[in-house]
N, C-alpha and C. Protein backbone atom coordinates (compact mmCIF):
# COMPACT_ATOMS: atom_id res chain seq x y z
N UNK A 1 142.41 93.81 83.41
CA UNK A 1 141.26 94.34 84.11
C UNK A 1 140.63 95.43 83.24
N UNK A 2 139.74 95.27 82.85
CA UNK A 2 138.77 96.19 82.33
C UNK A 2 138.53 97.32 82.70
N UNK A 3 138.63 98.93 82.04
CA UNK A 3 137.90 99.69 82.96
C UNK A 3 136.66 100.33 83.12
N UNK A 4 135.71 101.03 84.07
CA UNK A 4 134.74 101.38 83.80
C UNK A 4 134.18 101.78 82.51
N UNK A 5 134.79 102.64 81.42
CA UNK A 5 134.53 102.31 80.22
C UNK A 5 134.26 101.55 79.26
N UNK A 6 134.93 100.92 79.38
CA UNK A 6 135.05 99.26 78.97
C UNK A 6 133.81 98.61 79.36
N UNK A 7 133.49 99.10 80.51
CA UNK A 7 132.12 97.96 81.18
C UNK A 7 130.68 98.41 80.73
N UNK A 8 130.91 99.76 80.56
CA UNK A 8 129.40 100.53 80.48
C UNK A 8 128.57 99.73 78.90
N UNK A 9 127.58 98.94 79.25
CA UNK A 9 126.98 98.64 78.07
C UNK A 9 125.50 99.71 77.81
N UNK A 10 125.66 99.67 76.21
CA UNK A 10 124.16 100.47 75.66
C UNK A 10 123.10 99.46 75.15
N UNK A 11 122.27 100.14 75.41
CA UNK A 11 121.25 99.15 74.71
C UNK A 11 120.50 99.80 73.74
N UNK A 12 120.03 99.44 72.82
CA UNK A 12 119.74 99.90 71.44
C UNK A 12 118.38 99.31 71.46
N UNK A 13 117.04 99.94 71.31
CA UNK A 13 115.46 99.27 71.10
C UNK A 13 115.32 99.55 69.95
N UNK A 14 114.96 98.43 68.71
CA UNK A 14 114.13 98.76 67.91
C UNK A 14 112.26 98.98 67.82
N UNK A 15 112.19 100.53 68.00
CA UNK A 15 110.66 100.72 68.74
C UNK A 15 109.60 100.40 68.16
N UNK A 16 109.67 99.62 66.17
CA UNK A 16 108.48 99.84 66.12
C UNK A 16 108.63 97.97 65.91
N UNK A 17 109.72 97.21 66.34
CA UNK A 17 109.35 95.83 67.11
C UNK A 17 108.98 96.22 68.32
N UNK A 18 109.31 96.34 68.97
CA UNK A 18 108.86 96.74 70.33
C UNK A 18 107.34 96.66 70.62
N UNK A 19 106.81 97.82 69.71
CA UNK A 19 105.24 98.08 69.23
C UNK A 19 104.67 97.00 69.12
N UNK A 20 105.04 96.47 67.62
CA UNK A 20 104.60 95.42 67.34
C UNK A 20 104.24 93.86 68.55
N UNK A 21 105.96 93.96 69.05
CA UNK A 21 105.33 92.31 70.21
C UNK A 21 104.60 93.44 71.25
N UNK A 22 104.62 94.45 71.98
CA UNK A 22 103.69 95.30 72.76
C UNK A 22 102.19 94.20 72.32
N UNK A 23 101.85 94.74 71.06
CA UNK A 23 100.32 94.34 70.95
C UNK A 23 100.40 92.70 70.75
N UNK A 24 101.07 91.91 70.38
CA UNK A 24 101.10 90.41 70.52
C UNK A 24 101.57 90.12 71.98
N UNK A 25 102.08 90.52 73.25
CA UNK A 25 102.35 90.62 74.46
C UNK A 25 100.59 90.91 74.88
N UNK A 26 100.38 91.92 74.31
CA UNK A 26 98.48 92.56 75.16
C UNK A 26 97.85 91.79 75.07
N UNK A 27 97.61 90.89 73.79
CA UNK A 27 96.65 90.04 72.99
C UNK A 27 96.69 89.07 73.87
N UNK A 28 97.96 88.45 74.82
CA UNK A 28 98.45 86.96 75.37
C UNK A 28 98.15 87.59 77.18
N UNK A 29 97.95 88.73 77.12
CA UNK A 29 97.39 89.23 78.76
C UNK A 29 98.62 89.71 78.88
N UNK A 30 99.82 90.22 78.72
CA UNK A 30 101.01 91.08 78.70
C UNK A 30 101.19 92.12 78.85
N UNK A 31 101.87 92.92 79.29
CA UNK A 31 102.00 94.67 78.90
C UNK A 31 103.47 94.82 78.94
N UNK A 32 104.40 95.01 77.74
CA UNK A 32 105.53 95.43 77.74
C UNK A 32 105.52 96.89 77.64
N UNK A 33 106.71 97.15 78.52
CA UNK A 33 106.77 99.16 78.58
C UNK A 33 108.73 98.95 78.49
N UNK A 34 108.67 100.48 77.71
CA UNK A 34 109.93 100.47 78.23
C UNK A 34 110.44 102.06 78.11
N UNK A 35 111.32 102.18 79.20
CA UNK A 35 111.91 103.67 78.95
C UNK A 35 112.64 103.57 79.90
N UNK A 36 114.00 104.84 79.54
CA UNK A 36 115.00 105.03 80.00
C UNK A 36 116.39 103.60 79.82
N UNK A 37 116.41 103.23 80.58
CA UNK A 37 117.49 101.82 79.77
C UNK A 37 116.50 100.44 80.31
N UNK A 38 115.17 100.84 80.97
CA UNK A 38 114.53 99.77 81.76
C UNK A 38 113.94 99.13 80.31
N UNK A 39 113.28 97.82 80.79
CA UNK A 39 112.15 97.08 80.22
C UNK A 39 111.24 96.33 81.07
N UNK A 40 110.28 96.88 81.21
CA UNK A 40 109.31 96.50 82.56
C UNK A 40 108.17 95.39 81.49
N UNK A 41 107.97 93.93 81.77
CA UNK A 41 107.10 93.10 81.13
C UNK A 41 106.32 92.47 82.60
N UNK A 42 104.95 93.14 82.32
CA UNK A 42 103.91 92.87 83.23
C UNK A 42 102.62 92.02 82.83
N UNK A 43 101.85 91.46 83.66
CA UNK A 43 100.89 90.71 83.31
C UNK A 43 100.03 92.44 83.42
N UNK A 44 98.79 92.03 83.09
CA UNK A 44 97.91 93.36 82.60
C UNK A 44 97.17 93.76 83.78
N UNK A 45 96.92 92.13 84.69
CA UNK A 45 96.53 93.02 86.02
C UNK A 45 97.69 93.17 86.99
N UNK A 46 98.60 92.97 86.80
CA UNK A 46 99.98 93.73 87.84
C UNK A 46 100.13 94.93 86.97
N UNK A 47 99.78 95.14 85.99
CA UNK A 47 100.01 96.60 85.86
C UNK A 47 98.98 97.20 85.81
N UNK A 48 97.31 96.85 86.17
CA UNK A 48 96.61 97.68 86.22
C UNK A 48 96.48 97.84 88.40
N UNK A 49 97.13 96.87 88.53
CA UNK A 49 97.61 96.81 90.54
C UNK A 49 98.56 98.04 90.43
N UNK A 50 99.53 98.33 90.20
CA UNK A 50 100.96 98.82 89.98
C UNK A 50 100.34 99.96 89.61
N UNK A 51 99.32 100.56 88.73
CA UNK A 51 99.03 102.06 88.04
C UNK A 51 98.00 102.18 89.19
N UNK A 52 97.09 101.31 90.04
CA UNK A 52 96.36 101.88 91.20
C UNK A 52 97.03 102.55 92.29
N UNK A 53 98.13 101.51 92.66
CA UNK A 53 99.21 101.83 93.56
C UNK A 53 99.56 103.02 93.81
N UNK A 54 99.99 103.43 92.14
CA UNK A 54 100.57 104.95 92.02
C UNK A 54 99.86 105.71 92.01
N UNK A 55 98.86 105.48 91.72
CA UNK A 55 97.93 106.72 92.01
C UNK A 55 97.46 107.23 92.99
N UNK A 56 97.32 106.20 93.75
CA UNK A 56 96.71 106.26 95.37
C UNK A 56 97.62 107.06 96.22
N UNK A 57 99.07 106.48 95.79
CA UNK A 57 100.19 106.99 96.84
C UNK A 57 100.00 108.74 96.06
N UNK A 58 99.56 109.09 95.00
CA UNK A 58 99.93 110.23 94.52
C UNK A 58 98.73 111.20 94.85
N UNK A 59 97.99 110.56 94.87
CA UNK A 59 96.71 111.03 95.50
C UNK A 59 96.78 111.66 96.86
N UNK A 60 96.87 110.69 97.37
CA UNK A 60 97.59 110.74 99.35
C UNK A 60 98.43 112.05 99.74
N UNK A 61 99.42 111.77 98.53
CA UNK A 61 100.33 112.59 98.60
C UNK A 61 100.00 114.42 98.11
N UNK A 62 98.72 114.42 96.96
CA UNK A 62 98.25 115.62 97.03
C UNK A 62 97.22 116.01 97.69
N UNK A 63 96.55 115.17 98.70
CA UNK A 63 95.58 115.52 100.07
C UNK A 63 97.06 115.54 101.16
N UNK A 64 97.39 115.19 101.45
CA UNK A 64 98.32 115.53 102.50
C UNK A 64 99.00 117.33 102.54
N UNK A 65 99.16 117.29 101.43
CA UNK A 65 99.78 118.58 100.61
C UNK A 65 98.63 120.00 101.29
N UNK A 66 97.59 119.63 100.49
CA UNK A 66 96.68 120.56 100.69
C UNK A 66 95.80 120.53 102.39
N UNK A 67 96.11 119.77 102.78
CA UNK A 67 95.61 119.76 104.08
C UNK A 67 96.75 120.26 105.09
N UNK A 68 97.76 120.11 104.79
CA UNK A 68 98.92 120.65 105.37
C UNK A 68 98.68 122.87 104.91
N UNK A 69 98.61 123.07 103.73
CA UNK A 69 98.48 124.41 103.32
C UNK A 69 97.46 124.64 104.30
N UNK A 70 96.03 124.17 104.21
CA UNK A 70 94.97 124.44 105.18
C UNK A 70 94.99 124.97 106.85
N UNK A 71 96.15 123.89 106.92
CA UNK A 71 96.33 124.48 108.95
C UNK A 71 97.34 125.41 109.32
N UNK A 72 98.38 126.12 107.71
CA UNK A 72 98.90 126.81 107.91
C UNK A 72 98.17 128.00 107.62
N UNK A 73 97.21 128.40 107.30
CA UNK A 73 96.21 129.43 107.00
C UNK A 73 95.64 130.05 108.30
């Protein structure tokens, strides 16, 4: 039996392949991202859906904020 040590895998990116298929991925309607141990490969409008998304909720989230400060005034 293996132990948790044993199991933990790393992953190693070479970033300036990465780069490189990035812009042959864009060219084909693609968007590869990656950070932290993720690799997120999106079509260009799920990630221009996905960056509205977040913004909106972040948006929301800083009118809620300030309208909340407002009725405590």
């Amino acid at each position: 039996m293996a132990n948790k040590s044993d199991a933990h895998e790393e992953f190693y990116f070479d970033y300036i392949r990465l780069l490189v298929e990035n812009r042959m991925l864009h060219r084909s309607g693609y968007y590869l991202g990656a950070s932290n141990s993720f690799v997120r490969l999106f079509t260009v409008a799920a990630r221009r859906y996905w960056l509205a998304q977040a913004t909106s909720e972040h948006i929301t989230l800083l009118l809620t904020r300030e309208m909340h400060h407002h009725l405590l005034d």
